[in-house]
C-alpha atoms as a PDB file:
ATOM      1  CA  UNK A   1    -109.680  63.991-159.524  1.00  0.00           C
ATOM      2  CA  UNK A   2    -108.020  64.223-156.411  1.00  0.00           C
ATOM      3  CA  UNK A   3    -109.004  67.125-153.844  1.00  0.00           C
ATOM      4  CA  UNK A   4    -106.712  69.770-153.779  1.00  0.00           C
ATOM      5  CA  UNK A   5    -104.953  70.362-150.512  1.00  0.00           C
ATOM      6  CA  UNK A   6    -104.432  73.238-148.458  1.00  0.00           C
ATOM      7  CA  UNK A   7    -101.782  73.081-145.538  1.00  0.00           C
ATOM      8  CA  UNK A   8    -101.796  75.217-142.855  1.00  0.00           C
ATOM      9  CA  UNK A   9     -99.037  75.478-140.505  1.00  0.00           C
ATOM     10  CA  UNK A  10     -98.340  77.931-137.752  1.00  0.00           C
ATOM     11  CA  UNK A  11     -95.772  76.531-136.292  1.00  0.00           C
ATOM     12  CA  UNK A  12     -94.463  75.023-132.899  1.00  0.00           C
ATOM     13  CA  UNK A  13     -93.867  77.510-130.847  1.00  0.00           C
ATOM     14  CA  UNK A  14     -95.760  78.049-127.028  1.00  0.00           C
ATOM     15  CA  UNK A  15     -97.582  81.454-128.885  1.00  0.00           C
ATOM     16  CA  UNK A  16    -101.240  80.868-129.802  1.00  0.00           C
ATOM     17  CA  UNK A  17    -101.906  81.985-133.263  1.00  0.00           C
ATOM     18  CA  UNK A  18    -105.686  83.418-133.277  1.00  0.00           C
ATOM     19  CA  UNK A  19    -105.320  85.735-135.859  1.00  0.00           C
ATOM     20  CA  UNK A  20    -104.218  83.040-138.442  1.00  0.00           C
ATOM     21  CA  UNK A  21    -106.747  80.388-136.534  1.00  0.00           C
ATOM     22  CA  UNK A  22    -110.048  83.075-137.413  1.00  0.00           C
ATOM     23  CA  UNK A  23    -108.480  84.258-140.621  1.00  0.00           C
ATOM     24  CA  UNK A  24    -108.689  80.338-142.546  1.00  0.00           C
ATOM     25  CA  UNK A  25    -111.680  79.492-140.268  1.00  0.00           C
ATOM     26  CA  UNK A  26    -113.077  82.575-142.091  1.00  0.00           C
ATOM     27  CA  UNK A  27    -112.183  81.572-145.451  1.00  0.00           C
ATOM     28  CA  UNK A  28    -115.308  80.075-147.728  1.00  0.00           C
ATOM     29  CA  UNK A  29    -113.039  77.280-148.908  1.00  0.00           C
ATOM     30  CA  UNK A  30    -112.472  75.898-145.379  1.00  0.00           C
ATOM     31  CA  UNK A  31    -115.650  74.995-144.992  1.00  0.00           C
ATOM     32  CA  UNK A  32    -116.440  73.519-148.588  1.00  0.00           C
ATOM     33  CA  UNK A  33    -115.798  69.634-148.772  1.00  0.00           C
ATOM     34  CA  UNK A  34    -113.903  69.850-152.391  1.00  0.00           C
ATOM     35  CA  UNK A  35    -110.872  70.863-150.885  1.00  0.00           C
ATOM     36  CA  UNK A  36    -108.771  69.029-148.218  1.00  0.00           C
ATOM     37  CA  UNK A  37    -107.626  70.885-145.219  1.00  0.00           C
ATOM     38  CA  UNK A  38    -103.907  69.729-143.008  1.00  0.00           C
ATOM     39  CA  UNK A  39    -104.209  72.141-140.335  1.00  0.00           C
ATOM     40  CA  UNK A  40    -100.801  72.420-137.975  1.00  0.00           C
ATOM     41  CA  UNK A  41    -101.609  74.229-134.787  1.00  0.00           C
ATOM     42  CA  UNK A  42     -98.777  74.129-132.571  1.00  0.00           C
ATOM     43  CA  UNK A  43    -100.502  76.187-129.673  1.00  0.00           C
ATOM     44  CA  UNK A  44    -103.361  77.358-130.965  1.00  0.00           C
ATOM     45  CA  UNK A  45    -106.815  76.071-130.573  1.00  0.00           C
ATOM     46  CA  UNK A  46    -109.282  75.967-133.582  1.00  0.00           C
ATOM     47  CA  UNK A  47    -112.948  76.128-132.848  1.00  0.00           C
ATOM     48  CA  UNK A  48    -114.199  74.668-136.045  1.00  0.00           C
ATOM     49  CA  UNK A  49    -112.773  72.127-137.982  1.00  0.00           C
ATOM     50  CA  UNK A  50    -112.554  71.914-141.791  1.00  0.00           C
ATOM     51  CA  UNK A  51    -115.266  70.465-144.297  1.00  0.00           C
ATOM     52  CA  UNK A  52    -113.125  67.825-144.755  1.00  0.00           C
ATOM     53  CA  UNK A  53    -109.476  67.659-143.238  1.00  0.00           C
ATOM     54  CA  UNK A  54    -107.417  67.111-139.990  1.00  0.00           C
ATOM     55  CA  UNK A  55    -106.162  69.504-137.620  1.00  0.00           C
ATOM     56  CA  UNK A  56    -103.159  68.015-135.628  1.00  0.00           C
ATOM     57  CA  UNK A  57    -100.792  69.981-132.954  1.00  0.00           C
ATOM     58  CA  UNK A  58     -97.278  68.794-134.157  1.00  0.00           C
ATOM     59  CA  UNK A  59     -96.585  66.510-136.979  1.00  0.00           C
ATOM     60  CA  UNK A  60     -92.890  64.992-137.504  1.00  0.00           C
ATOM     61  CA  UNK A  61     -90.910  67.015-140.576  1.00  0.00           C
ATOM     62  CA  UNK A  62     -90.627  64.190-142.716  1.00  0.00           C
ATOM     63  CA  UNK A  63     -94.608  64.198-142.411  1.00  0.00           C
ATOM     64  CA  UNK A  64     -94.598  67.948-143.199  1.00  0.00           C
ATOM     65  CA  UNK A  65     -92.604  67.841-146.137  1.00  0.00           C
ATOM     66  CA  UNK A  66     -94.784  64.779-147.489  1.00  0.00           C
ATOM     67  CA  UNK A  67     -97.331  67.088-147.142  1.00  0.00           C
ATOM     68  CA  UNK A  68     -95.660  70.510-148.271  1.00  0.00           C
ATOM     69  CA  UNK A  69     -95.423  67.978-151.724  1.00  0.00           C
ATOM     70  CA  UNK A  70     -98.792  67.601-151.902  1.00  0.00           C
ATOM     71  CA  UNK A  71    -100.173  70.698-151.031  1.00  0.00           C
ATOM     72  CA  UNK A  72    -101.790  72.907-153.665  1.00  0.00           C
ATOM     73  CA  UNK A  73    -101.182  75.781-151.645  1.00  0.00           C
ATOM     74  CA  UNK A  74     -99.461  76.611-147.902  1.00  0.00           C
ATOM     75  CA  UNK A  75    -100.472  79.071-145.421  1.00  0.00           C
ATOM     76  CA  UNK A  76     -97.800  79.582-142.978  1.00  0.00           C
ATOM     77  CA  UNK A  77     -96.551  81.661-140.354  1.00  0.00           C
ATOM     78  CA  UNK A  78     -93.103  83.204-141.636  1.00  0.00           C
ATOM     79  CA  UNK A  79     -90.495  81.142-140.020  1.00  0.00           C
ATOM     80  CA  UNK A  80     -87.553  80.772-141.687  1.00  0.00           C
ATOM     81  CA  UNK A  81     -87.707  76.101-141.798  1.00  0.00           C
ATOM     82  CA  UNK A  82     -91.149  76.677-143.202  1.00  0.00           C
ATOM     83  CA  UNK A  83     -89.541  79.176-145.792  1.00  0.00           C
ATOM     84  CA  UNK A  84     -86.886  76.813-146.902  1.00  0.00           C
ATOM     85  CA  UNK A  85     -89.210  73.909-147.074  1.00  0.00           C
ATOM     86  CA  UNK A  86     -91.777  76.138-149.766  1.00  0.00           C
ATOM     87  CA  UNK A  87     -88.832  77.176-151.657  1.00  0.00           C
ATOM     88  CA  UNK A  88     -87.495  73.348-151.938  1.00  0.00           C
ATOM     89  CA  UNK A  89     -90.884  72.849-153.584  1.00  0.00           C
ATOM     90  CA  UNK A  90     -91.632  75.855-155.534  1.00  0.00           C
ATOM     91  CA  UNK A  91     -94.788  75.956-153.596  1.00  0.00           C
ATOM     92  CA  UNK A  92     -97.382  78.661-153.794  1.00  0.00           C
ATOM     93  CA  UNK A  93     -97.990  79.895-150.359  1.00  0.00           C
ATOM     94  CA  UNK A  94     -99.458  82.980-148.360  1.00  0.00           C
ATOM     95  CA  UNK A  95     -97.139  83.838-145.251  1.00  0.00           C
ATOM     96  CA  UNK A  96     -98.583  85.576-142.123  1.00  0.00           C
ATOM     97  CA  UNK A  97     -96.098  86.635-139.706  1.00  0.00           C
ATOM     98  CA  UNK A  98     -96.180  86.158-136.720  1.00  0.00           C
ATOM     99  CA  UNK A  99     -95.589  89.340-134.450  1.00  0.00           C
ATOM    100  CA  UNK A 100     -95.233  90.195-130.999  1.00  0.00           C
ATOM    101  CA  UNK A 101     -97.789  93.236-130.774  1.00  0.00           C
ATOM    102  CA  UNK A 102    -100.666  90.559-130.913  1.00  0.00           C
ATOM    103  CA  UNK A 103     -98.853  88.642-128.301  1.00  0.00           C
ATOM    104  CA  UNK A 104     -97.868  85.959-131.822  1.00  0.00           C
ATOM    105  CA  UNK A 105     -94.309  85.625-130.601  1.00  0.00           C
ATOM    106  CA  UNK A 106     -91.871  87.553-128.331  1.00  0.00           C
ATOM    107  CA  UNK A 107     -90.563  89.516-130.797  1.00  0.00           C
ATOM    108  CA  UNK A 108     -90.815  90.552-134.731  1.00  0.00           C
ATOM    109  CA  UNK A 109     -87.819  88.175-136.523  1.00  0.00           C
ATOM    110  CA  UNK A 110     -90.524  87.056-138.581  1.00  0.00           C
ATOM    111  CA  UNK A 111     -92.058  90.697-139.595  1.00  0.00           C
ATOM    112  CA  UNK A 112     -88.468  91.322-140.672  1.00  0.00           C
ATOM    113  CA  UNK A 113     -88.025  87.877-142.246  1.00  0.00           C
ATOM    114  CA  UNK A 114     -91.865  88.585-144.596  1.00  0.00           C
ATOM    115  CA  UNK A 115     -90.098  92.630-145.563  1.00  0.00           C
ATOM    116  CA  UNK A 116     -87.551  91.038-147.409  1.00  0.00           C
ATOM    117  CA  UNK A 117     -89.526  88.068-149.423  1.00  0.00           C
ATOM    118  CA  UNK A 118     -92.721  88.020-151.802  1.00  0.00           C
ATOM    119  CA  UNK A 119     -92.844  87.123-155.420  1.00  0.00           C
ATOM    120  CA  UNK A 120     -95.480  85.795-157.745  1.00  0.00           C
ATOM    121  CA  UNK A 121     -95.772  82.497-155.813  1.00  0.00           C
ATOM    122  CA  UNK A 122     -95.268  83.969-152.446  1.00  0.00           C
ATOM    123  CA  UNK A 123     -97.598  86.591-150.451  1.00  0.00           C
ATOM    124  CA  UNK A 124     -97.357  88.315-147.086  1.00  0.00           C
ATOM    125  CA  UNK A 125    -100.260  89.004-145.289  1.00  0.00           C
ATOM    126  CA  UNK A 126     -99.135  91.835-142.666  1.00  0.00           C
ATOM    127  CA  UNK A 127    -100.966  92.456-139.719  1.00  0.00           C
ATOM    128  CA  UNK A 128    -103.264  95.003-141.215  1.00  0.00           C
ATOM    129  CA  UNK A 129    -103.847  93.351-144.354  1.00  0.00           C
ATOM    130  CA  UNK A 130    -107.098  91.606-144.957  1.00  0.00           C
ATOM    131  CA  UNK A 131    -106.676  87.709-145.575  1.00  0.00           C
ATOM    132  CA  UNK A 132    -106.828  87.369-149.627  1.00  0.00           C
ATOM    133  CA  UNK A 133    -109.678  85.123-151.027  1.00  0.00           C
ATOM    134  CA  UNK A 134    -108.255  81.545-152.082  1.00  0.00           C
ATOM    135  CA  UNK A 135    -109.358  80.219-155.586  1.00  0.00           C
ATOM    136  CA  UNK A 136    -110.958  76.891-155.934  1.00  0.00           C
ATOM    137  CA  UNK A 137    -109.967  76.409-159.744  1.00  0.00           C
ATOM    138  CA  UNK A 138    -106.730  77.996-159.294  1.00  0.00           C
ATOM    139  CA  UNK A 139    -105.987  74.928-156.673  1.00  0.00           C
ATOM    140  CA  UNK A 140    -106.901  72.626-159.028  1.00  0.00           C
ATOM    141  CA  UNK A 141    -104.652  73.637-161.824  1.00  0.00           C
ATOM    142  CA  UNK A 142    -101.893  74.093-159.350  1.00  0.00           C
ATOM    143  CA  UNK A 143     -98.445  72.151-160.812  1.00  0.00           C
ATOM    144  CA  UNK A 144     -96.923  70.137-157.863  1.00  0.00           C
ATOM    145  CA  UNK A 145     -93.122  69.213-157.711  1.00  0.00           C
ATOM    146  CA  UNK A 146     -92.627  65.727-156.900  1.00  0.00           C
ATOM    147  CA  UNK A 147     -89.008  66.386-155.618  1.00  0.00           C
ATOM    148  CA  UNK A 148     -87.546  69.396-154.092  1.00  0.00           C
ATOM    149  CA  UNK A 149     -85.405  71.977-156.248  1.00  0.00           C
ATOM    150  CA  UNK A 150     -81.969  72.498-154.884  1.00  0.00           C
ATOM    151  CA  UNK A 151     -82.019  76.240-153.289  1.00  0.00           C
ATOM    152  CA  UNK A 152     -78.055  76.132-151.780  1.00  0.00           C
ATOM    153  CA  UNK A 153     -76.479  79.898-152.501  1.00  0.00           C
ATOM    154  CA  UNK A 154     -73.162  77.966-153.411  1.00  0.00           C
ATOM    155  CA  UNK A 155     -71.380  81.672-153.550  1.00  0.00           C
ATOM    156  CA  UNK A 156     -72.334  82.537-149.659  1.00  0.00           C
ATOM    157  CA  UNK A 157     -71.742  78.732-148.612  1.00  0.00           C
ATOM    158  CA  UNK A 158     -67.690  79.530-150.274  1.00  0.00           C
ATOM    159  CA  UNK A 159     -67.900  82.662-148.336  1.00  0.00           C
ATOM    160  CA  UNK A 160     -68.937  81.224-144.952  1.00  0.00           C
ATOM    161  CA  UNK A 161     -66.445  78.422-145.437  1.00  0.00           C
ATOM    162  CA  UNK A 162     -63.442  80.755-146.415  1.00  0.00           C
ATOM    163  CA  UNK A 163     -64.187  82.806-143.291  1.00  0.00           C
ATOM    164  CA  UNK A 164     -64.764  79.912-140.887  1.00  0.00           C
ATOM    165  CA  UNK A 165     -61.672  77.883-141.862  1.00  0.00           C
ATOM    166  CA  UNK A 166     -59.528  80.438-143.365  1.00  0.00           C
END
């Protein structure tokens, strides 16, 4: 059986990301070689590496959404590609947004962007909230979508059109 894989990815922007950086390296799983860790950094700097992963700065997209695919779950900051790209692939994924009062970003699109989502397959981890426990089992029984679901609003792309050309 193949080890379940957790992606992490917390974007590209120039903003380190320490809060999301201590919060996995802080998680049991991340040091436990039965799962496989992709960690994304962008700016940040991690000062342990996983049990058994790789932690890159910036991949290429086509990489990331080979590895969105095979990830059992994501944990990502709340930008609005990497919210597409989990939807595409029904994926189950914990979003921690980034915010500007922990010097994250320079401002709180992405606070606004985690208010208005959150389901059974997505959670938000605000700035208060205490990083939820990931489950080793629950991993392993996680479904994975080979291709990605088609998530066009067809309604507000007629809109958009009518008002553009029309």
């Amino acid at each position: 059986m193949a080890k379940p894989l957790i992606l992490v990815t917390m974007g590209t922007n120039d903003y380190p990301f320490t809060r999301l950086q201590q919060a996995i390296e802080n998680e049991p799983l991340y040091h436990d070689p039965r799962c496989e860790w992709f960690v994304q950094t962008g700016a940040s700097e991690v000062s342990s590496h996983p049990a058994c992963g790789v932690v890159e700065k910036l991949i290429p997209r086509a990489d990331m959404e080979n590895l969105v695919r095979r990830s059992a779950l994501v944990i990502s900051h709340c930008g609005i590609g990497s919210l597409n790209l989990m939807l595409q692939y029904k994926k189950r994924v914990i979003f921690v947004p980034r915010v500007s009062s922990h010097g994250e970003f320079s401002d709180d699109h992405q606070l606004q962007i985690a208010n208005e989502i959150g389901n059974r397959r997505i959670s938000v981890v605000y700035p208060d909230d205490q990083f939820p426990s990931l489950n080793y089992q629950q991993l392993c029984d996680e479904e994975l979508l080979a291709e990605p679901v088609d998530i066009t609003n067809y309604d507000l792309a007629q809109v958009v059109n009518f008002k553009l050309t029309g």
